[in-house]
PDB file of N, CA and C in Angstrom:
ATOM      1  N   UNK A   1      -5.182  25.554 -25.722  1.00  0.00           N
ATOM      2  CA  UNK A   1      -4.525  24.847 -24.637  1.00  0.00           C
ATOM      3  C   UNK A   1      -3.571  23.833 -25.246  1.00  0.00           C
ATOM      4  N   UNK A   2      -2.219  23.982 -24.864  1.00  0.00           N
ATOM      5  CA  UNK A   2      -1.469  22.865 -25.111  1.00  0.00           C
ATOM      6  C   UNK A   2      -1.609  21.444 -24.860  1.00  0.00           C
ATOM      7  N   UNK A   3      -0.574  20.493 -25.110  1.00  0.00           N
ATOM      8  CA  UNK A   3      -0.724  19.105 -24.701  1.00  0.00           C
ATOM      9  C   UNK A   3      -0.009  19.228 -23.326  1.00  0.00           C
ATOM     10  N   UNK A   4       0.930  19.722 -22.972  1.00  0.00           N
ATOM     11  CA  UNK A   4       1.563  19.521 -21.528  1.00  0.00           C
ATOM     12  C   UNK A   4       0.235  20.301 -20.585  1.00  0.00           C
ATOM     13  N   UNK A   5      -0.631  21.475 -21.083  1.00  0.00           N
ATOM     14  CA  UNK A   5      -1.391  21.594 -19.862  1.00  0.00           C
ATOM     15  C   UNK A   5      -2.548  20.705 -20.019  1.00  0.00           C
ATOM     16  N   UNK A   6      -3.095  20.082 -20.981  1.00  0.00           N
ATOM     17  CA  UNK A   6      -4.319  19.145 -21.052  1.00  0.00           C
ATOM     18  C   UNK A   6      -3.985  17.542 -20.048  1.00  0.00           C
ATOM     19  N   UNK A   7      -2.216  17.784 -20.638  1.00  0.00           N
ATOM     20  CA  UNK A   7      -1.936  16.151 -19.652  1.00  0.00           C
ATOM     21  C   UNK A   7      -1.212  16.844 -18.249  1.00  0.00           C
ATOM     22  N   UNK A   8      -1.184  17.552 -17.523  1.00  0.00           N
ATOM     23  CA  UNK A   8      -0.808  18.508 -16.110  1.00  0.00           C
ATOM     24  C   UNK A   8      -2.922  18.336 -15.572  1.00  0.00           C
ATOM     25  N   UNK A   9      -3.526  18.508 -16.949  1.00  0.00           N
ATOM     26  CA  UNK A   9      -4.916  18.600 -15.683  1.00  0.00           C
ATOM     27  C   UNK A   9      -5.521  16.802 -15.893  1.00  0.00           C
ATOM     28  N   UNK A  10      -5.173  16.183 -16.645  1.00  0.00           N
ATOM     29  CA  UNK A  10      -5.405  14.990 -16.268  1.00  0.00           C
ATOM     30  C   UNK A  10      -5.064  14.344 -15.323  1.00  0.00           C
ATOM     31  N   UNK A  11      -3.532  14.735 -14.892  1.00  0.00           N
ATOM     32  CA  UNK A  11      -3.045  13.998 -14.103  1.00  0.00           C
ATOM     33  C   UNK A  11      -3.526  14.337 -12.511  1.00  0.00           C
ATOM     34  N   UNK A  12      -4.051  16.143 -12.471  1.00  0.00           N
ATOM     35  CA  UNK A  12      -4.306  15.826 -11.338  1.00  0.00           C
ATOM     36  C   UNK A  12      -6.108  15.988 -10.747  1.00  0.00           C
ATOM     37  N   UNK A  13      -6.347  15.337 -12.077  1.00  0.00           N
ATOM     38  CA  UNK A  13      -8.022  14.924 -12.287  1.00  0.00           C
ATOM     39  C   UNK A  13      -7.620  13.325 -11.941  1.00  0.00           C
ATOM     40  N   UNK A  14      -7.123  12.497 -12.065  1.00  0.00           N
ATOM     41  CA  UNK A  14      -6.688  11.210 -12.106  1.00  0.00           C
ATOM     42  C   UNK A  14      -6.238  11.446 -10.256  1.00  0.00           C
ATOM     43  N   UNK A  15      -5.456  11.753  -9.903  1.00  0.00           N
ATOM     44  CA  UNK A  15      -4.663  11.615  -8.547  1.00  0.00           C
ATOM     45  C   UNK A  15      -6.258  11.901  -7.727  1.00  0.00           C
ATOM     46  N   UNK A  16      -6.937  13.021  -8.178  1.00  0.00           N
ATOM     47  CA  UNK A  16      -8.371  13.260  -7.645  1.00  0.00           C
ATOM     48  C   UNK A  16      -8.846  12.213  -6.872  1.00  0.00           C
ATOM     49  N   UNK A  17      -9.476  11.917  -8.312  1.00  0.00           N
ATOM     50  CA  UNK A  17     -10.249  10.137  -9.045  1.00  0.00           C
ATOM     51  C   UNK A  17      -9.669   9.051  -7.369  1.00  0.00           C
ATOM     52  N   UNK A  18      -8.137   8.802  -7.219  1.00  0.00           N
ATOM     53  CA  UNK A  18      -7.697   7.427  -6.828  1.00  0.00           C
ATOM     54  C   UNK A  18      -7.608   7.965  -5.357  1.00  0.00           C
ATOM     55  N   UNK A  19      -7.627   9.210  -4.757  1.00  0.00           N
ATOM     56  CA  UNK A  19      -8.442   9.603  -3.527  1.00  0.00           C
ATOM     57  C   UNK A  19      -9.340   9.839  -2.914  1.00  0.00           C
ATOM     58  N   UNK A  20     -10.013  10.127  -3.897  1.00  0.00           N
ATOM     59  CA  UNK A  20     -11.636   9.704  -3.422  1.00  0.00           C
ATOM     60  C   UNK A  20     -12.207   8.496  -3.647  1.00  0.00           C
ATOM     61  N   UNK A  21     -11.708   7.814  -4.701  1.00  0.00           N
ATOM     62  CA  UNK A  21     -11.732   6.155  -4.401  1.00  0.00           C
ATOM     63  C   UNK A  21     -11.340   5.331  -3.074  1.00  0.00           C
ATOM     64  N   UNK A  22     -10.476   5.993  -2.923  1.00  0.00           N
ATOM     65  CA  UNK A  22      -9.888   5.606  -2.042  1.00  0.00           C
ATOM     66  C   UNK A  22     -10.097   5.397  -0.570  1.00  0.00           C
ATOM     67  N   UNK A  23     -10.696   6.750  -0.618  1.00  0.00           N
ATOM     68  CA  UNK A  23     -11.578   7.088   0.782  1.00  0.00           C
ATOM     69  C   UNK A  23     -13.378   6.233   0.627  1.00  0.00           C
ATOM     70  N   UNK A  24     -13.398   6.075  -0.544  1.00  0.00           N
ATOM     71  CA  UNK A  24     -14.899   4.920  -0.677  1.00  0.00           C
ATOM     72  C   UNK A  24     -14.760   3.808   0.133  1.00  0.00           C
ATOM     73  N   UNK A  25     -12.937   3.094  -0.352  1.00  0.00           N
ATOM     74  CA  UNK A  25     -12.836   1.667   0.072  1.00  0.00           C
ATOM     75  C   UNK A  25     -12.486   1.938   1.095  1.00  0.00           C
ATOM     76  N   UNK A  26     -11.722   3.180   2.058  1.00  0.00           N
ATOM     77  CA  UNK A  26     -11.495   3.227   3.413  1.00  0.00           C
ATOM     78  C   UNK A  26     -13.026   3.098   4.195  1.00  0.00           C
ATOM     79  N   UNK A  27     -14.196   3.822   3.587  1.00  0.00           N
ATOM     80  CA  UNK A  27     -15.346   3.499   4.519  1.00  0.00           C
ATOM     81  C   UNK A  27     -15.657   2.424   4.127  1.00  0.00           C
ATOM     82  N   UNK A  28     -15.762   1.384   3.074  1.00  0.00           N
ATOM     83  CA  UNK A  28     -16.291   0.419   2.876  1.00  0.00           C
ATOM     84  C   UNK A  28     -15.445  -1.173   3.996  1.00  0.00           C
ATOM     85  N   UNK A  29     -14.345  -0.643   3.845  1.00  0.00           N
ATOM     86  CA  UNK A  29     -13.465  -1.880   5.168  1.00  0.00           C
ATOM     87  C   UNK A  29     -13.887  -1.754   6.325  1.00  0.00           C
ATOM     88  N   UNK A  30     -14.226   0.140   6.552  1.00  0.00           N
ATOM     89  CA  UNK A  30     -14.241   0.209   8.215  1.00  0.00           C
ATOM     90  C   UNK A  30     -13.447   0.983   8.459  1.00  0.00           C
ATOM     91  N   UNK A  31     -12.671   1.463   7.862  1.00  0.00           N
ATOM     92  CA  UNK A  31     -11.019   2.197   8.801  1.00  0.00           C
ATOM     93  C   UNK A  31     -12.115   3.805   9.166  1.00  0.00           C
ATOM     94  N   UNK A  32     -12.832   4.175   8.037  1.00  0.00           N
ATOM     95  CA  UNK A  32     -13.544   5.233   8.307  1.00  0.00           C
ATOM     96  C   UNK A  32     -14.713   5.291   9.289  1.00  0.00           C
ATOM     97  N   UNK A  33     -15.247   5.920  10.135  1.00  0.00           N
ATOM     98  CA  UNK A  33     -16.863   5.840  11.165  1.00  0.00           C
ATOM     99  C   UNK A  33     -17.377   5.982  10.218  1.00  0.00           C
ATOM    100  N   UNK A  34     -18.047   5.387   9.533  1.00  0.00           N
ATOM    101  CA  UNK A  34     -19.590   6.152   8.268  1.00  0.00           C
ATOM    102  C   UNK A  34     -20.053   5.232   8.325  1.00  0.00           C
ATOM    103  N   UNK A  35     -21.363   5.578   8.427  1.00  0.00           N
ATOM    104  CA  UNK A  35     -22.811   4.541   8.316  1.00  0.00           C
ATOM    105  C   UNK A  35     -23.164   4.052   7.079  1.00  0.00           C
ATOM    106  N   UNK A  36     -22.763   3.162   5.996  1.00  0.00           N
ATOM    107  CA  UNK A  36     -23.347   2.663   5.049  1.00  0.00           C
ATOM    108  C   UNK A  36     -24.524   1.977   4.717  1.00  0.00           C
ATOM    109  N   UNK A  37     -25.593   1.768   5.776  1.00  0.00           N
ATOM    110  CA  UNK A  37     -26.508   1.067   5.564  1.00  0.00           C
ATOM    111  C   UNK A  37     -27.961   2.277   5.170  1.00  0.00           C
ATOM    112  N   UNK A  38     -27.295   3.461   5.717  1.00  0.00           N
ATOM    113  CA  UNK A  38     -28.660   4.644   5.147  1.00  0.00           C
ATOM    114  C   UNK A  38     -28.536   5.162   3.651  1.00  0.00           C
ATOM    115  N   UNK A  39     -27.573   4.828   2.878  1.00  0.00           N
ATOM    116  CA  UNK A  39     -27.408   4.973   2.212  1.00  0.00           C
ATOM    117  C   UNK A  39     -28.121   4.075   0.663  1.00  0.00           C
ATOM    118  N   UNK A  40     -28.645   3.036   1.355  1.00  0.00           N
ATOM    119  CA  UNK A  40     -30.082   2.316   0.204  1.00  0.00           C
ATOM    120  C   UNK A  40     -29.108   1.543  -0.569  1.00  0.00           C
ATOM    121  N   UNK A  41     -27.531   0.987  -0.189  1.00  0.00           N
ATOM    122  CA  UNK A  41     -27.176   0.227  -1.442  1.00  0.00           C
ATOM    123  C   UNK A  41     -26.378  -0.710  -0.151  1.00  0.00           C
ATOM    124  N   UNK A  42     -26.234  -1.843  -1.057  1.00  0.00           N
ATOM    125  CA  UNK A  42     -25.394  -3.150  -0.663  1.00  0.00           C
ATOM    126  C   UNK A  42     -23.989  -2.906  -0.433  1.00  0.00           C
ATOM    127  N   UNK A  43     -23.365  -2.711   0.634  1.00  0.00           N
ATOM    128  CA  UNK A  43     -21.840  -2.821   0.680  1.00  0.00           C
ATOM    129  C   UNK A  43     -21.036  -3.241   0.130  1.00  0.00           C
ATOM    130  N   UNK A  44     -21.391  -4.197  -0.096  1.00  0.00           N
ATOM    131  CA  UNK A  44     -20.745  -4.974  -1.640  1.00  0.00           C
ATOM    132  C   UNK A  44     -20.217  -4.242  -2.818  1.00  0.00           C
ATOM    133  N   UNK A  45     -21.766  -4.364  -3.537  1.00  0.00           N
ATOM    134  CA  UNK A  45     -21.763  -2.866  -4.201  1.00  0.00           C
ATOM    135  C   UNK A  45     -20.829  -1.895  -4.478  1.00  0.00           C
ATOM    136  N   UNK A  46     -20.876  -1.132  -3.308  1.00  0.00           N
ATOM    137  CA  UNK A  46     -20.053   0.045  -2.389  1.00  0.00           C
ATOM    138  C   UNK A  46     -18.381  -0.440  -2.599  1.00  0.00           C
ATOM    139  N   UNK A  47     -18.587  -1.486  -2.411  1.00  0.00           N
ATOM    140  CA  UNK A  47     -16.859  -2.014  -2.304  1.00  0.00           C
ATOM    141  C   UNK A  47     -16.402  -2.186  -3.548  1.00  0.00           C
ATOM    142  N   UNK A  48     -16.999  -3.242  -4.555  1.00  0.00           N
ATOM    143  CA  UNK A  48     -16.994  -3.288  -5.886  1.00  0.00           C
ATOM    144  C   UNK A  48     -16.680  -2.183  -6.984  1.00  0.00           C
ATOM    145  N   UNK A  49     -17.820  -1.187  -6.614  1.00  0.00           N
ATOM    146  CA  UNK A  49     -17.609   0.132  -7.542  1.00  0.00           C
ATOM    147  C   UNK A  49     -16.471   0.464  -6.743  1.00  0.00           C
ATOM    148  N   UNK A  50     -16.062   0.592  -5.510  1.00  0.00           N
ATOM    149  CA  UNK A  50     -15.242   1.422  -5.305  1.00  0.00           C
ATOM    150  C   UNK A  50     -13.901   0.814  -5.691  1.00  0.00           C
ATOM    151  N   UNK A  51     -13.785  -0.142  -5.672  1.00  0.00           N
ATOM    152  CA  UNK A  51     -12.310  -0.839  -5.932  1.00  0.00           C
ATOM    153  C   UNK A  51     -11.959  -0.817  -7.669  1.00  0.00           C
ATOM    154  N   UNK A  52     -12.896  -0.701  -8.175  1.00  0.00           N
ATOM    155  CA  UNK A  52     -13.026  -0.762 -10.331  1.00  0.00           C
ATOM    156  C   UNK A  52     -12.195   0.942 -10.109  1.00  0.00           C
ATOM    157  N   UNK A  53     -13.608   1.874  -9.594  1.00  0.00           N
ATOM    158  CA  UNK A  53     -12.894   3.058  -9.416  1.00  0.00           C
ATOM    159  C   UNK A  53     -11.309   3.411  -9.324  1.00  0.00           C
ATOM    160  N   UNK A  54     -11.128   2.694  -8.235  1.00  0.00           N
ATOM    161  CA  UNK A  54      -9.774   3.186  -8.027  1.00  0.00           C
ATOM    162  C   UNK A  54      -8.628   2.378  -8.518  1.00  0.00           C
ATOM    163  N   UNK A  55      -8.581   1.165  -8.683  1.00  0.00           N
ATOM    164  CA  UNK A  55      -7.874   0.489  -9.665  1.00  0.00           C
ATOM    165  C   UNK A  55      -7.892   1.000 -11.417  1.00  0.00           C
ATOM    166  N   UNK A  56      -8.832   1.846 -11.763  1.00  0.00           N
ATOM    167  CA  UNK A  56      -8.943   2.706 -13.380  1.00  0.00           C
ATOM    168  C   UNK A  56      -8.189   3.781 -12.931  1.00  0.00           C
ATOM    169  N   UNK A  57      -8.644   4.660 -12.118  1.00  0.00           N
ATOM    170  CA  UNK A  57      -8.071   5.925 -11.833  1.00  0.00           C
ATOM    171  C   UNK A  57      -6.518   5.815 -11.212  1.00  0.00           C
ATOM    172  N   UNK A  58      -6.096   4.759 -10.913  1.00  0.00           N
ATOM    173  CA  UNK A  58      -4.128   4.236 -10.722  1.00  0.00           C
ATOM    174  C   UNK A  58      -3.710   3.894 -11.902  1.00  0.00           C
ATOM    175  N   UNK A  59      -4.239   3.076 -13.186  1.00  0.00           N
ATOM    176  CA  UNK A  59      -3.842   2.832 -14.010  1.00  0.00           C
ATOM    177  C   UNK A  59      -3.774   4.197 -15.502  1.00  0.00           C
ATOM    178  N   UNK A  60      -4.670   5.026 -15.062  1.00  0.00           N
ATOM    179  CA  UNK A  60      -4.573   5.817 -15.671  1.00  0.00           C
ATOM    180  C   UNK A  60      -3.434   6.949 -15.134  1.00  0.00           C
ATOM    181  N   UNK A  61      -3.327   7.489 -13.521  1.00  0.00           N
ATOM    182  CA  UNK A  61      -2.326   7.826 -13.352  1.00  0.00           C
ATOM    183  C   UNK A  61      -0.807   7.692 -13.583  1.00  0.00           C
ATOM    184  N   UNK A  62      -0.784   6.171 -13.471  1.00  0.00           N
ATOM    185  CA  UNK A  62       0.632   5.712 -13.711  1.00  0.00           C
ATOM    186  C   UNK A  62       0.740   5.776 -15.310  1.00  0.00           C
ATOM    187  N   UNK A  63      -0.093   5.712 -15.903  1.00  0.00           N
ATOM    188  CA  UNK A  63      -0.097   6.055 -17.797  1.00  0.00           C
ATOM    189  C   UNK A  63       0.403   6.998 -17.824  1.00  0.00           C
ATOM    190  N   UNK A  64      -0.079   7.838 -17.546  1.00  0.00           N
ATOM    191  CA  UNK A  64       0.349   9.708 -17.645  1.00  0.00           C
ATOM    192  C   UNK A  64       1.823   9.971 -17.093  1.00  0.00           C
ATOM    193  N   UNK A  65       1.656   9.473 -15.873  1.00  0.00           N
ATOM    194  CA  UNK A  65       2.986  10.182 -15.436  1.00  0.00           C
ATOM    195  C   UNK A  65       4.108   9.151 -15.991  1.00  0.00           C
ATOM    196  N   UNK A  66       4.104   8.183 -16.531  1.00  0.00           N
ATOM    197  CA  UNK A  66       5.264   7.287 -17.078  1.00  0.00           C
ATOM    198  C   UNK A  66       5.415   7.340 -18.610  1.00  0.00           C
ATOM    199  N   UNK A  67       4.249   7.847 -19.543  1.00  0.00           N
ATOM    200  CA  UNK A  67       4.014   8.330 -21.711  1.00  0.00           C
ATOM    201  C   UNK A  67       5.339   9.517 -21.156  1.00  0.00           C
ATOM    202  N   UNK A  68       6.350   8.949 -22.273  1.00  0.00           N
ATOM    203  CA  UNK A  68       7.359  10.017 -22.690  1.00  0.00           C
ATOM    204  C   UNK A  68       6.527  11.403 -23.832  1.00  0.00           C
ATOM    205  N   UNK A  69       6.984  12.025 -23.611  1.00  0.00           N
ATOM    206  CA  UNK A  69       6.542  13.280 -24.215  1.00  0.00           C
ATOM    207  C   UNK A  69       6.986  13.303 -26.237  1.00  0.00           C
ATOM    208  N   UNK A  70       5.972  13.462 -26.947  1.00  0.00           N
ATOM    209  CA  UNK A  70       6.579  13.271 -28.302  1.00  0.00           C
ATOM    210  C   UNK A  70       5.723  14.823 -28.725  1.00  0.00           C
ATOM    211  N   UNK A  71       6.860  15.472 -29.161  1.00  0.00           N
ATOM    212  CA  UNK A  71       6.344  16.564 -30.044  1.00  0.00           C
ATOM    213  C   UNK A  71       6.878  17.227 -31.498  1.00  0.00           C
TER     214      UNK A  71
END
């Protein structure tokens, strides 16, 4: 496997990553109906991991798609 297809599946392992993060912190505000309290953890929590999540998985996106190509 080359480097352009190893960094083509990062990037859209990364875009993944910062949408399903994403949709964590949408149920964790509210914008989503989901019940977080059957779930056995602190909202907080929930919000915390989810915001690390998706703030890593943007910074890693914007890495990728902005590294000039050296070969």
């Amino acid at each position: 496997m080359n480097q352009s297809n190893k960094r083509l599946i990062l990037i859209i392992v990364s875009a993944i990553d910062a949408l399903l993060s994403g949709i964590i912190l949408l149920i964790c505000f509210g914008f989503l109906p989901v019940d977080m309290s059957s779930w056995g953890v602190s909202p907080t929590v929930i919000g915390v991991v989810g915001g690390l999540w998706f703030v890593s998985s943007i910074a890693v996106l914007i890495y990728l798609l902005t590294r000039t190509e050296i070969e």
